[in-house]
PDB file of N, CA and C in Angstrom:
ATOM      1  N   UNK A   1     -22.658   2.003  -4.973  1.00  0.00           N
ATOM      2  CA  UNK A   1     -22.813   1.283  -3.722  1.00  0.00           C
ATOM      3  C   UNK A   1     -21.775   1.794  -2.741  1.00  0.00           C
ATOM      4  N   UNK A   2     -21.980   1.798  -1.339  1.00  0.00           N
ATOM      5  CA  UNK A   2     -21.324   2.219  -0.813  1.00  0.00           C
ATOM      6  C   UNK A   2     -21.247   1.501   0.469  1.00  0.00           C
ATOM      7  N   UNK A   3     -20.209   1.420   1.485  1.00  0.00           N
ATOM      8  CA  UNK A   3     -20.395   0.528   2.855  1.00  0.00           C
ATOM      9  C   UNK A   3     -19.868   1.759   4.005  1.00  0.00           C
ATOM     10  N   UNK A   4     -20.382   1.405   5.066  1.00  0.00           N
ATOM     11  CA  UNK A   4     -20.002   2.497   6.303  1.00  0.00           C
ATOM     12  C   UNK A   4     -19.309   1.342   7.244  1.00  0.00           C
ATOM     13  N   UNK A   5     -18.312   1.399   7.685  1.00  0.00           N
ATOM     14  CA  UNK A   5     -17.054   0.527   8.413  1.00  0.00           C
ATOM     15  C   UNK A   5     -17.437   1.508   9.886  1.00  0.00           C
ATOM     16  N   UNK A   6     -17.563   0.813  11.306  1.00  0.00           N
ATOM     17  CA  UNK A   6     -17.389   1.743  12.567  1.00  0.00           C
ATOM     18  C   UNK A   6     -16.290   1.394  12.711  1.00  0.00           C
ATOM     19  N   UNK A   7     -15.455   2.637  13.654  1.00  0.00           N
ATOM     20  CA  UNK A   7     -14.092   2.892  13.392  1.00  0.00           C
ATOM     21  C   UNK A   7     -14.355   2.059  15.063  1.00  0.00           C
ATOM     22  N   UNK A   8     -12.982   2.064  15.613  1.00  0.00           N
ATOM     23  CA  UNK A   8     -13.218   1.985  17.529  1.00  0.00           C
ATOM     24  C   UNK A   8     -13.216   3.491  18.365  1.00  0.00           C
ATOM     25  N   UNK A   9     -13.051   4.326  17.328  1.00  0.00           N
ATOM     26  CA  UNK A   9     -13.359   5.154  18.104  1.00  0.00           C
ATOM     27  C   UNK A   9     -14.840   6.128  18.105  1.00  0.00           C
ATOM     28  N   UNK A  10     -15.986   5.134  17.388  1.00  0.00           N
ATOM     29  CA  UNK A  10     -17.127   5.210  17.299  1.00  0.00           C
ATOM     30  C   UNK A  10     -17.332   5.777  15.804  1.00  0.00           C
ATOM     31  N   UNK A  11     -16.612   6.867  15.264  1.00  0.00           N
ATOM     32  CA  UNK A  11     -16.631   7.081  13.931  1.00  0.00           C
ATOM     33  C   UNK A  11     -17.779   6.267  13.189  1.00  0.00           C
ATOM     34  N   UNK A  12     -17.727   6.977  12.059  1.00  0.00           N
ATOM     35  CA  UNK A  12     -18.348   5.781  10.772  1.00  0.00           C
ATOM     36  C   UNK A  12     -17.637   6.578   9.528  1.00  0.00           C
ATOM     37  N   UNK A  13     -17.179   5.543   9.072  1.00  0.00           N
ATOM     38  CA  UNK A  13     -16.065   5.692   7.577  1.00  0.00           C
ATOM     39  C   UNK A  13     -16.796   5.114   6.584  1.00  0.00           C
ATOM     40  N   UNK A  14     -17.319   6.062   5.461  1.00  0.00           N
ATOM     41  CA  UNK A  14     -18.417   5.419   4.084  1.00  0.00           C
ATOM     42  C   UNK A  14     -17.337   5.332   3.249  1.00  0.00           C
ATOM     43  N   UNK A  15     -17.545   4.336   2.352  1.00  0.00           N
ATOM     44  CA  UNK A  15     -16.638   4.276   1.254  1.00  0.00           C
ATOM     45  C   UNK A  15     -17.491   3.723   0.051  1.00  0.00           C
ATOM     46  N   UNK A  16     -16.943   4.725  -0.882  1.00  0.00           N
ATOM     47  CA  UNK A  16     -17.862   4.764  -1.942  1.00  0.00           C
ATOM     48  C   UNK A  16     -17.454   3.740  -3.254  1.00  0.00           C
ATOM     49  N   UNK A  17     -15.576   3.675  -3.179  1.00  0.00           N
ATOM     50  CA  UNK A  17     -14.885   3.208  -4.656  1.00  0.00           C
ATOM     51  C   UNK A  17     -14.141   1.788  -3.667  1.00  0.00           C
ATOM     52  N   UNK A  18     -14.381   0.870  -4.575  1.00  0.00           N
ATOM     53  CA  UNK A  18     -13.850  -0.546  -4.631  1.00  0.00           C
ATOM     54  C   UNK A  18     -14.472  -1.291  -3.204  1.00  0.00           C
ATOM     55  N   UNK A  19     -15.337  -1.301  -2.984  1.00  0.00           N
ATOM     56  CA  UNK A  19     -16.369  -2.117  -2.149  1.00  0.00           C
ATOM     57  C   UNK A  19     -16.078  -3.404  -2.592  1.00  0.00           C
ATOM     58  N   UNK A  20     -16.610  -3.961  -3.789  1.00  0.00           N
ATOM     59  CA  UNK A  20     -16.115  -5.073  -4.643  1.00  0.00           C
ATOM     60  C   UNK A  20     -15.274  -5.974  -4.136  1.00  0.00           C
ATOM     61  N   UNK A  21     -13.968  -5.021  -4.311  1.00  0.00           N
ATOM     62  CA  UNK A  21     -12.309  -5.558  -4.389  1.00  0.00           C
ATOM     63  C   UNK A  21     -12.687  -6.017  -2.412  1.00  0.00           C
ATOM     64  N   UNK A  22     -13.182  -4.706  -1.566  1.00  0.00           N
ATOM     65  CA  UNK A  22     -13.166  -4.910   0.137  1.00  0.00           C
ATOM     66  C   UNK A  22     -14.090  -6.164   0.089  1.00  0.00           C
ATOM     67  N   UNK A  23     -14.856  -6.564  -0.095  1.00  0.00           N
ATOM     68  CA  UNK A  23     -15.879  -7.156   0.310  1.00  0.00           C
ATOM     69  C   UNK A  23     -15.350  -8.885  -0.251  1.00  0.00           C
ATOM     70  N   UNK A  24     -14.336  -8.716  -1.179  1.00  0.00           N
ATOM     71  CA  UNK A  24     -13.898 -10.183  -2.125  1.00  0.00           C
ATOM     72  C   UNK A  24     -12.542 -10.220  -0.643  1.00  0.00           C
ATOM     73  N   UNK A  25     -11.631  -9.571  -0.329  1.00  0.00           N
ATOM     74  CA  UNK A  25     -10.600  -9.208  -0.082  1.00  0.00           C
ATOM     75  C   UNK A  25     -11.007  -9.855   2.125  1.00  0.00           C
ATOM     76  N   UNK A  26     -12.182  -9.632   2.660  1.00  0.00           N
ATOM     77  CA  UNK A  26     -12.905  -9.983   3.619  1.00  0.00           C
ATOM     78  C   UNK A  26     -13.006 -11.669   3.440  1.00  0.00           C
ATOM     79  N   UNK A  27     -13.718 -11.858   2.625  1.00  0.00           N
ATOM     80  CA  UNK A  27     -14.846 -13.039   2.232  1.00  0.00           C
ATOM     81  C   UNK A  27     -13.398 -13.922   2.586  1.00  0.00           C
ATOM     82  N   UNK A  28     -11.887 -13.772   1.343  1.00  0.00           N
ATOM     83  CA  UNK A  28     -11.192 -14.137   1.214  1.00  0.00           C
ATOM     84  C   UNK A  28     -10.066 -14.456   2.485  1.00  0.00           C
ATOM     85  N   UNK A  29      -9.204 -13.583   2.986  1.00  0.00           N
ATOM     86  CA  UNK A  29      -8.994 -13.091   4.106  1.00  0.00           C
ATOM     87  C   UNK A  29      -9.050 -13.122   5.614  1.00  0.00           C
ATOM     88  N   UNK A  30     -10.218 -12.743   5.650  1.00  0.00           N
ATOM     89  CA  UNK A  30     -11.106 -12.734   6.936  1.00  0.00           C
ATOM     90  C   UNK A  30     -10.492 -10.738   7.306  1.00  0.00           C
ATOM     91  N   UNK A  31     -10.051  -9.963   6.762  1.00  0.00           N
ATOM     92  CA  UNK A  31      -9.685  -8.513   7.352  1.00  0.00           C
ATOM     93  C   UNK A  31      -8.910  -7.985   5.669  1.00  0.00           C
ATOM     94  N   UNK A  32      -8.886  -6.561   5.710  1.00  0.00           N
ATOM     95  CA  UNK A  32      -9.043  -5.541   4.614  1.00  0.00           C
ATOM     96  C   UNK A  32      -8.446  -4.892   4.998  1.00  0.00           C
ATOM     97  N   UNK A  33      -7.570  -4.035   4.603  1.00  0.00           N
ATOM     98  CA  UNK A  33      -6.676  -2.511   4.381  1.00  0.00           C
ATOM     99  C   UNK A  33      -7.476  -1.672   3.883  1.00  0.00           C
ATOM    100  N   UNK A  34      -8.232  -0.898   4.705  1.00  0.00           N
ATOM    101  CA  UNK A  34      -9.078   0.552   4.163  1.00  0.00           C
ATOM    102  C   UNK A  34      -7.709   1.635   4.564  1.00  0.00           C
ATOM    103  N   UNK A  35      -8.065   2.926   3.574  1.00  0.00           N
ATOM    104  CA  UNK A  35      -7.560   4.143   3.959  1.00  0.00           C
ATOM    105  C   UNK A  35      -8.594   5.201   4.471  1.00  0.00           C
ATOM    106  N   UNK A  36      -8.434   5.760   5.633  1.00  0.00           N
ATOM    107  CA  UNK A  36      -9.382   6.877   5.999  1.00  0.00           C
ATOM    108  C   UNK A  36      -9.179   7.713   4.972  1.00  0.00           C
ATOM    109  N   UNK A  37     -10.731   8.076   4.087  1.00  0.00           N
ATOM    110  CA  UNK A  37     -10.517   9.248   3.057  1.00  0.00           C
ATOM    111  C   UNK A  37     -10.124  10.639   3.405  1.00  0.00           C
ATOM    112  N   UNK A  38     -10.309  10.766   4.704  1.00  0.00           N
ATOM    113  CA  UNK A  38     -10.250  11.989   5.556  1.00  0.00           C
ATOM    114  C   UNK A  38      -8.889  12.646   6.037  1.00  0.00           C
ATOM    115  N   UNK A  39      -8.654  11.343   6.419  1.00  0.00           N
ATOM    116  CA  UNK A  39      -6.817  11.555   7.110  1.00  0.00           C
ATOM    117  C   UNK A  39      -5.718  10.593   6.366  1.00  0.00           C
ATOM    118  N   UNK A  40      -6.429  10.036   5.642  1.00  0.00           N
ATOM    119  CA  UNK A  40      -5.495   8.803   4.943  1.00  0.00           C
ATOM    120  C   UNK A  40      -4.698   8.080   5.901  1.00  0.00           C
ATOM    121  N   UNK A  41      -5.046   7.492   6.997  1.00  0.00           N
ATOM    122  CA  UNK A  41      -4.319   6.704   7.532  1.00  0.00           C
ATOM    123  C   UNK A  41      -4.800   5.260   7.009  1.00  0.00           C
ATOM    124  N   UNK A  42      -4.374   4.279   7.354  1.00  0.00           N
ATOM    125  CA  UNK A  42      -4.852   2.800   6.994  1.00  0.00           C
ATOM    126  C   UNK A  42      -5.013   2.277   8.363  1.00  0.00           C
ATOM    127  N   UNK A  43      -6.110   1.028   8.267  1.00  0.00           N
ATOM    128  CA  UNK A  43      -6.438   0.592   9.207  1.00  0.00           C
ATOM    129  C   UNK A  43      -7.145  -0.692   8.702  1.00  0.00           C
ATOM    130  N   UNK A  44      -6.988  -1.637   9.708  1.00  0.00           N
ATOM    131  CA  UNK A  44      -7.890  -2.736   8.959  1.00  0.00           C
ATOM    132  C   UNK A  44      -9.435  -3.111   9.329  1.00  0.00           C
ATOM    133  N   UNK A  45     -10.111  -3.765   8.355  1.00  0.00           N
ATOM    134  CA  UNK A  45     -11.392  -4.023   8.868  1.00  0.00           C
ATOM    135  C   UNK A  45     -11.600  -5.866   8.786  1.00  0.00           C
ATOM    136  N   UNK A  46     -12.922  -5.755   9.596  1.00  0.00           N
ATOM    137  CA  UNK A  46     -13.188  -7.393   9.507  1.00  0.00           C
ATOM    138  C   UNK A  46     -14.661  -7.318   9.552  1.00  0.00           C
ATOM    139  N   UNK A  47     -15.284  -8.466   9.235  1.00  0.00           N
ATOM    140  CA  UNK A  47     -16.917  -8.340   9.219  1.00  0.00           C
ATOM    141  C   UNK A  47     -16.732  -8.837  10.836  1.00  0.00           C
ATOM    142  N   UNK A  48     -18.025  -8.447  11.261  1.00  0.00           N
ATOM    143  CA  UNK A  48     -18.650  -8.574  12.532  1.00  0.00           C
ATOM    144  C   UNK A  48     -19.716  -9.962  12.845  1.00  0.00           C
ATOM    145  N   UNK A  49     -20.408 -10.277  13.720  1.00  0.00           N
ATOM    146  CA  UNK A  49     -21.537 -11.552  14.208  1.00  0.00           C
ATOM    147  C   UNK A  49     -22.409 -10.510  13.399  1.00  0.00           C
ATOM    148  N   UNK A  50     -22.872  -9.608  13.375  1.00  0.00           N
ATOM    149  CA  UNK A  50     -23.928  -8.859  13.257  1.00  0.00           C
ATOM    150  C   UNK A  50     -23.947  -8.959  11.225  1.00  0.00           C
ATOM    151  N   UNK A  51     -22.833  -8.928  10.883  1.00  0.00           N
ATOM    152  CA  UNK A  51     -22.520  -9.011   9.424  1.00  0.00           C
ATOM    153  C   UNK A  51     -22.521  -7.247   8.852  1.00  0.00           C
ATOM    154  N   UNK A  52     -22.267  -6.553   9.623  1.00  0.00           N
ATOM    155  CA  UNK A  52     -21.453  -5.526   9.679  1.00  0.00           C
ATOM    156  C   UNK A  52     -19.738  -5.123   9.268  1.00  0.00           C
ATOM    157  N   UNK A  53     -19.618  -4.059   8.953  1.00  0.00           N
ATOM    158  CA  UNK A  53     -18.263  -4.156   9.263  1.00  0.00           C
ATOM    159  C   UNK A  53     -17.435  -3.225   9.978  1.00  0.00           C
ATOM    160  N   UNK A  54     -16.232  -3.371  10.917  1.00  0.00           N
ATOM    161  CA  UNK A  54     -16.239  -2.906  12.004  1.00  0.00           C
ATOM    162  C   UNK A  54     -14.533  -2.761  11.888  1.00  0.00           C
ATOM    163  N   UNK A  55     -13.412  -1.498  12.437  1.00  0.00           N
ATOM    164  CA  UNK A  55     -12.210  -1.941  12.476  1.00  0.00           C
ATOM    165  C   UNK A  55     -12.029  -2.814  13.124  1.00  0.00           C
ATOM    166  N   UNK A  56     -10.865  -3.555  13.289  1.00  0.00           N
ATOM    167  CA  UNK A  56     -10.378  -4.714  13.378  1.00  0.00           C
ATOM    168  C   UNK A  56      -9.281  -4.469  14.545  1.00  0.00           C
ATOM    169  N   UNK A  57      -9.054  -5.355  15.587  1.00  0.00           N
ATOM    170  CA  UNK A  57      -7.799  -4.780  16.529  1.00  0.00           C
ATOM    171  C   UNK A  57      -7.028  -5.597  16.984  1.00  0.00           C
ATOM    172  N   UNK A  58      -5.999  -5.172  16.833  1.00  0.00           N
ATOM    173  CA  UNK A  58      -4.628  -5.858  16.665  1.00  0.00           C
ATOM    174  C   UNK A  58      -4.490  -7.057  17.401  1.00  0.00           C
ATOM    175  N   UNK A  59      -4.363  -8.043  17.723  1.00  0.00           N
ATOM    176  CA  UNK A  59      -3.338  -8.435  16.538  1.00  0.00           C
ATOM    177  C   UNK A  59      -3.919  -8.926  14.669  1.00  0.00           C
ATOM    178  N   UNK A  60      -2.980  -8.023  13.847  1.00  0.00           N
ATOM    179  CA  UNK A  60      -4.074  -8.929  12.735  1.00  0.00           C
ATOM    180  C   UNK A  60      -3.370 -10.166  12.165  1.00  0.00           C
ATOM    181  N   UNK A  61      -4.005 -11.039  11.019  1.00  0.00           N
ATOM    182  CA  UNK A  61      -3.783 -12.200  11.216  1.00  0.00           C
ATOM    183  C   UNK A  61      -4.037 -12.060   9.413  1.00  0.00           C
ATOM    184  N   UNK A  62      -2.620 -12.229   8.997  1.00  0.00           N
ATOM    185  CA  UNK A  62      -2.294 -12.254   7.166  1.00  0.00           C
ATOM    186  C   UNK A  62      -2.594 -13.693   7.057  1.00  0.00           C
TER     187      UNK A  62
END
């Protein structure tokens, strides 16, 4: 299984390993610590109205 996150800078980031853990970690939460597989930076995500998921922008909220 896999999920595609839109970045803000239109991107789309698929992630293939621990969806699970993101998707419990959301539900829980309300926002997630992904790493870009590409550049490895971190960034956070949040689900969307649409039930999407979308980065998240600052301020975030632990």
């Amino acid at each position: 299984m896999s999920l595609q996150i839109k970045r803000r800078d239109g991107s789309i980031v698929e992630i293939h390993d621990g969806t699970v853990r993101l998707k419990a970690q959301i539900q829980v939460y309300g926002t997630a610590e992904v790493h870009d597989p590409k550049t490895d930076t971190p960034f956070q995500v949040k689900r969307v109205a649409d039930g999407s998921l979308a980065e998240a922008t600052p301020p975030f909220i632990y």
